[in-house]
C-alpha atoms as a PDB file:
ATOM      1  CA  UNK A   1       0.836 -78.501 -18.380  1.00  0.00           C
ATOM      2  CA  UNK A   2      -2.501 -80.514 -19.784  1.00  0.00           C
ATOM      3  CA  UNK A   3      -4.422 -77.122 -18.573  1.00  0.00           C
ATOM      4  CA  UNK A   4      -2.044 -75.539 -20.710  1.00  0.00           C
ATOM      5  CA  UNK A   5      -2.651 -77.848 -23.789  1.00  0.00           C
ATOM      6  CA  UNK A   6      -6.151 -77.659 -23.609  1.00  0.00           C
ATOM      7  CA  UNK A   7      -6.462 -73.860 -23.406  1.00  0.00           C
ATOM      8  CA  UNK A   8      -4.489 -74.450 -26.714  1.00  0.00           C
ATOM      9  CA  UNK A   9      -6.602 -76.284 -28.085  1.00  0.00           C
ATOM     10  CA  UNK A  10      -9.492 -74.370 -27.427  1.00  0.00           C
ATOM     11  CA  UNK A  11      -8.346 -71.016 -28.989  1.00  0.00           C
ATOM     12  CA  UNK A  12      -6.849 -73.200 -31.989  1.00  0.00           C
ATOM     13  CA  UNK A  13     -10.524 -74.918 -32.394  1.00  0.00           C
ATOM     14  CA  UNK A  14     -12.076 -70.993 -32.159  1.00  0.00           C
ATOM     15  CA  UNK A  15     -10.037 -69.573 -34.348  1.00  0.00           C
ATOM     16  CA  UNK A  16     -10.657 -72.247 -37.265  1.00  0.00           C
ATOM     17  CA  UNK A  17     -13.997 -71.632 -36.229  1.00  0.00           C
ATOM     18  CA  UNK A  18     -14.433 -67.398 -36.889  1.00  0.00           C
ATOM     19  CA  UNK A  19     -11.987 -68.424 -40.126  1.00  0.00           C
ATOM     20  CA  UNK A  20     -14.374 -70.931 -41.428  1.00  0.00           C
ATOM     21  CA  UNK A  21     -17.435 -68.401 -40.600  1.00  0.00           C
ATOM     22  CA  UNK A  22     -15.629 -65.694 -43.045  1.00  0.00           C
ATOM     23  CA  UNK A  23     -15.683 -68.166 -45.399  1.00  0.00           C
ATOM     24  CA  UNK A  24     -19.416 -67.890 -45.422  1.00  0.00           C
ATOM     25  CA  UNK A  25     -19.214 -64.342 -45.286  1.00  0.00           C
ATOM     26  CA  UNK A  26     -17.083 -63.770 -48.267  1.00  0.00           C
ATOM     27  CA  UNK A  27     -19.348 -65.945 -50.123  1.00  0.00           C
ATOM     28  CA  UNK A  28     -22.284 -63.749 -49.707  1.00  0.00           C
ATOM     29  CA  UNK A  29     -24.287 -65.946 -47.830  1.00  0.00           C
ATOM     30  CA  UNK A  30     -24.078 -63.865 -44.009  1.00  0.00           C
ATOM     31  CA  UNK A  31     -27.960 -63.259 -44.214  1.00  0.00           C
ATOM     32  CA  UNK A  32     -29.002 -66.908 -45.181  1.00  0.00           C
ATOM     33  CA  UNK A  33     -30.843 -69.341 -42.741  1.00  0.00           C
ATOM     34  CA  UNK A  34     -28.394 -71.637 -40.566  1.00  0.00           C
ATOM     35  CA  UNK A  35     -30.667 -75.013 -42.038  1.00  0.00           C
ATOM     36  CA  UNK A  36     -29.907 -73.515 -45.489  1.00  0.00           C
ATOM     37  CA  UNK A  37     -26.007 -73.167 -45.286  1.00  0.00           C
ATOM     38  CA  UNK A  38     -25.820 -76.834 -43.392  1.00  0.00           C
ATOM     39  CA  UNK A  39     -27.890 -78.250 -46.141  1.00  0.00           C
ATOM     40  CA  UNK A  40     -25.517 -76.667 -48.681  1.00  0.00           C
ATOM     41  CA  UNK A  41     -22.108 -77.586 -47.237  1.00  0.00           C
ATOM     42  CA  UNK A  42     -23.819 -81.351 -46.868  1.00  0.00           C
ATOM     43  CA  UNK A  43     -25.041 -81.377 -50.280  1.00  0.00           C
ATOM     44  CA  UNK A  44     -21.711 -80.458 -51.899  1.00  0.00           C
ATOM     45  CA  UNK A  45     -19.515 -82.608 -49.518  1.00  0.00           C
ATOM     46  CA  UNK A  46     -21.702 -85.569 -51.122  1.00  0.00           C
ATOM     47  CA  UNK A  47     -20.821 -84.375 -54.541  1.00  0.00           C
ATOM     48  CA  UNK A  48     -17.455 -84.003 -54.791  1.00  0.00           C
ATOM     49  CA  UNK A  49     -16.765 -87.229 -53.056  1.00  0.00           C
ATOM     50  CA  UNK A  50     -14.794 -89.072 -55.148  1.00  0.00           C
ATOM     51  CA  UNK A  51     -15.242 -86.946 -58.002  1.00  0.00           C
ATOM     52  CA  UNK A  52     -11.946 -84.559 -58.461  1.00  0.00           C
ATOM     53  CA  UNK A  53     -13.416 -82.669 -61.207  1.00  0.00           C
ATOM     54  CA  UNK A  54     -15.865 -81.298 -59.497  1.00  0.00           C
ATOM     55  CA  UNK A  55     -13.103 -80.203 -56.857  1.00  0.00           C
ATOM     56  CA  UNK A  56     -11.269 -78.890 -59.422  1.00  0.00           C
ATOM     57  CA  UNK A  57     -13.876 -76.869 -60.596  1.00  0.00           C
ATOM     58  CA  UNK A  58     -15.206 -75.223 -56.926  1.00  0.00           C
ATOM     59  CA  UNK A  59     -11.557 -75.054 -55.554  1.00  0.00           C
ATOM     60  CA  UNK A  60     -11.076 -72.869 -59.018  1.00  0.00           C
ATOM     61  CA  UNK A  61     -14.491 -70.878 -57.805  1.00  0.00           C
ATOM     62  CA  UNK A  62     -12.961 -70.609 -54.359  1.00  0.00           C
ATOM     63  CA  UNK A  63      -9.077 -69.421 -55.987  1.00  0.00           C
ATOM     64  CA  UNK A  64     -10.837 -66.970 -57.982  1.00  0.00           C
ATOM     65  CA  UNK A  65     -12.755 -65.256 -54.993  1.00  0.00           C
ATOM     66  CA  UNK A  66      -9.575 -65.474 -53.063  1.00  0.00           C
ATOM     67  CA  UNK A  67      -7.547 -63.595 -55.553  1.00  0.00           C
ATOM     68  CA  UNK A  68     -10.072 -60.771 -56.113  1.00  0.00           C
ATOM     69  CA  UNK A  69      -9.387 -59.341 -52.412  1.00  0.00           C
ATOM     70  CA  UNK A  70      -5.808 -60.301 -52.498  1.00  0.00           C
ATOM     71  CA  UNK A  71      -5.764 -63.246 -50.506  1.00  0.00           C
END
């Protein structure tokens, strides 16, 4: 049963993995260096901490892109 829960786990942990890699992918940034996209996603976790305007303003970046394929 814990084998069972674990192999669970895993494919739940991969597939949030490959979703959150299309994420990059549909932002146009496939072809950029690894130390690049880190230092992005690290820069803009610091700035929207604690301030929900900037949220509001890349989750209405991120809505947008989503709509324009349908998503």
């Amino acid at each position: 049963m814990a084998k069972s829960a674990t192999a669970e786990a895993r494919k739940k942990d991969t597939r949030e993995k490959i979703e959150l890699g299309g994420l990059i992918v549909k932002a146009g940034l496939r072809y950029e260096k690894r130390s690049l996209l880190l230092g992005l996603l690290i820069d803009a976790g610091r700035r929207i901490k604690g301030d929900e305007t900037e949220k509001a303003r890349l989750a209405a970046i991120g809505a947008e892109a989503f709509g324009n394929d349908g998503e």
